[in-house]
Protein backbone atom coordinates (compact mmCIF):
# COMPACT_ATOMS: atom_id res chain seq x y z
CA UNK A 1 93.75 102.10 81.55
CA UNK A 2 97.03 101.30 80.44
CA UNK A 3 98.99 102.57 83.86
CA UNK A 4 98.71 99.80 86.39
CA UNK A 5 99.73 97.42 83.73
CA UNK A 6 103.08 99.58 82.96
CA UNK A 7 103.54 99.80 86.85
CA UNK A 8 103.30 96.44 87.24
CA UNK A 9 105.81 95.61 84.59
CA UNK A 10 108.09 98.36 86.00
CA UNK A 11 108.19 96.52 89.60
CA UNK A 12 108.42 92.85 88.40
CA UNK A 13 111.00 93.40 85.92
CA UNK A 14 113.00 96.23 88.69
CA UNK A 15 112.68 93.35 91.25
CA UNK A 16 114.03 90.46 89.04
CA UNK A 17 116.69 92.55 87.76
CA UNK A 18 117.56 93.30 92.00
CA UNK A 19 117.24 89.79 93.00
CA UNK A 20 119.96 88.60 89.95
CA UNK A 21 122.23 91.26 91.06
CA UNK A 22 122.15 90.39 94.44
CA UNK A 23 122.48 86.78 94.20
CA UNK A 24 125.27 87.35 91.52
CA UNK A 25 127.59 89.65 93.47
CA UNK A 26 129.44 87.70 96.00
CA UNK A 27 131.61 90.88 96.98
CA UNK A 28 129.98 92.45 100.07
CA UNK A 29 128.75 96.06 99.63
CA UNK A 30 129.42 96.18 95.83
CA UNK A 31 125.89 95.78 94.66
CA UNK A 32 124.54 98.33 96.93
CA UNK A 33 125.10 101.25 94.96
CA UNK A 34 123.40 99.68 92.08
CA UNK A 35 120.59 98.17 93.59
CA UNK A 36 120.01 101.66 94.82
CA UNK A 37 120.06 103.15 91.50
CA UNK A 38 117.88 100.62 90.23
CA UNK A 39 115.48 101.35 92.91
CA UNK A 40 115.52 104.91 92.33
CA UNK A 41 115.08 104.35 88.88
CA UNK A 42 112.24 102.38 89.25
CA UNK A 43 110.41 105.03 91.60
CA UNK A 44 111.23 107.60 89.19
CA UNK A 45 109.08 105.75 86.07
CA UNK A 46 106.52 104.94 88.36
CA UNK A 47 105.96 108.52 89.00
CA UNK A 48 106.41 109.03 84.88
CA UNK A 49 103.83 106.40 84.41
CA UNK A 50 101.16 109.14 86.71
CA UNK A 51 102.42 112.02 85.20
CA UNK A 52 104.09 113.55 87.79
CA UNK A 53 106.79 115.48 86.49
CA UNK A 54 110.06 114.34 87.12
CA UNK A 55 112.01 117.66 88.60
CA UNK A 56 114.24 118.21 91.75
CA UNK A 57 110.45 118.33 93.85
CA UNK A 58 111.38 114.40 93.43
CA UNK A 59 114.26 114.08 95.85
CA UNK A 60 112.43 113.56 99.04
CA UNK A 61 111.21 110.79 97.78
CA UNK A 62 114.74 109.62 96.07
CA UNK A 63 116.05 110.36 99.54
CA UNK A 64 113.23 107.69 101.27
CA UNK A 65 114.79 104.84 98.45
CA UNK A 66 118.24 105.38 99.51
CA UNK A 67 117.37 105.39 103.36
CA UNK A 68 115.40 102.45 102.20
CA UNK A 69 117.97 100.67 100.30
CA UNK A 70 120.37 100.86 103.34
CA UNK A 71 117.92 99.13 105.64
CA UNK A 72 117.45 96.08 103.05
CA UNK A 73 121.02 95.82 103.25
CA UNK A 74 121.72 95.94 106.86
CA UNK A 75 118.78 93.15 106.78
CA UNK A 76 120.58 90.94 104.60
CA UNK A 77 124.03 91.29 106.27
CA UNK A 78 122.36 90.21 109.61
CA UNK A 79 120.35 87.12 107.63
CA UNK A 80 122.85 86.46 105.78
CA UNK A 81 124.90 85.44 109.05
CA UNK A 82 122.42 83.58 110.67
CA UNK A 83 121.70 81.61 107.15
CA UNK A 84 125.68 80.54 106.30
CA UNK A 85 125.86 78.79 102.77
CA UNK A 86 122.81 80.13 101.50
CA UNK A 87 124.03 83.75 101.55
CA UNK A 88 123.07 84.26 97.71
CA UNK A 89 120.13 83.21 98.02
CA UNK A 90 118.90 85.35 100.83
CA UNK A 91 120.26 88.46 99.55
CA UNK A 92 118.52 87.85 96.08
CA UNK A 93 115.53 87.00 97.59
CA UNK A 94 115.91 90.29 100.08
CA UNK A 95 116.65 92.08 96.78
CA UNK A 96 113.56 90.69 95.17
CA UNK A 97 111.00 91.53 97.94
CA UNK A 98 112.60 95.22 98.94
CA UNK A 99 112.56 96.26 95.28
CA UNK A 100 109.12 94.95 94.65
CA UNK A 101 107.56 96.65 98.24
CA UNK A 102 109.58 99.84 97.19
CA UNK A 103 107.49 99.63 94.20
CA UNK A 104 104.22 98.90 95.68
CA UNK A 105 104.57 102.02 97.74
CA UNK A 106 105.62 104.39 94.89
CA UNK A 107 102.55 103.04 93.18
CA UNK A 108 100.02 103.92 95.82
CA UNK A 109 101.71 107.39 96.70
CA UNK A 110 101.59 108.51 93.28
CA UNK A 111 98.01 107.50 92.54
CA UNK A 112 96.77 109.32 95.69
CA UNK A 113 98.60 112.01 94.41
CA UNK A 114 97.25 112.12 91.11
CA UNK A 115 93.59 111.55 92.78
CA UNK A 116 94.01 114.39 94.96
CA UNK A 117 95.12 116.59 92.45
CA UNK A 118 92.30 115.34 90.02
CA UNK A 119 89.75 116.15 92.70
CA UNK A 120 91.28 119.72 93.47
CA UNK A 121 91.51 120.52 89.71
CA UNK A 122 87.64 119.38 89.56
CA UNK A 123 86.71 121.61 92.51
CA UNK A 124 88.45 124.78 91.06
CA UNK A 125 86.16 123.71 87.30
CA UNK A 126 82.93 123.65 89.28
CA UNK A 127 83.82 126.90 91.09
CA UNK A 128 84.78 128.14 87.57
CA UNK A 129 81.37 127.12 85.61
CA UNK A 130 79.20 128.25 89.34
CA UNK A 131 80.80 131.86 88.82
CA UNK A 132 80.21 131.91 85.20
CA UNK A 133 76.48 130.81 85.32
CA UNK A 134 76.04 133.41 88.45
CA UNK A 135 77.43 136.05 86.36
């Protein structure tokens, strides 16, 4: 199976993409909004990559990146003062690891998604082929 190659390839190249960003952008608060997008992005293939169809039913979880994104960033501001000099480097590397644990997550949600919804679609077959061989 193809899919946790593609997801895999999704997060490491979302992540490296993040942590160059990060590291690149010296003005504070400028690379938030498109770290964000990227992340959202990211979650948003991911979910492709299961077949879950991409609709408005997927702004919960849109909503959990941005709340998400906003915590990485309050993170780095607070290392980022205790760490002076290095700043670029600890916001890449918060970048990096936030964008790559985002996509962890979306990877396991969706496949117990998909799982449960394979074993409920299986359930309503067998009740299917029971009442046909009863009748």
């Amino acid at each position: 199976m193809l899919r946790p190659a593609v997801c895999e390839w999704l997060i490491a190249s979302f992540s490296r993409k993040n942590a160059i960003l990060a590291a690149a952008v010296f003005v504070p608060g400028v690379d938030l909004p498109v770290l964000t997008l990227n992340q959202m992005r990211l979650v948003l293939r991911i979910a492709a990559a299961h077949g879950v169809e991409i609709s408005n039913d997927r702004l919960p979880e849109l909503v959990a990146v941005l709340g998400g994104g906003l915590g990485l960033r309050a993170l780095a501001r607070e290392l980022v003062d205790l760490v002076p000099g290095v700043g670029w480097a600890v916001k890449g590397s918060i970048a990096y690891g936030g964008t790559r644990a985002l996509g962890e997550a979306a990877v396991r949600y969706f496949s117990a998604r998909v799982e449960a919804d394979s074993s409920r679609r299986g359930r309503r077959l067998r009740r299917r082929r029971d009442k046909a061989v009863a009748a």
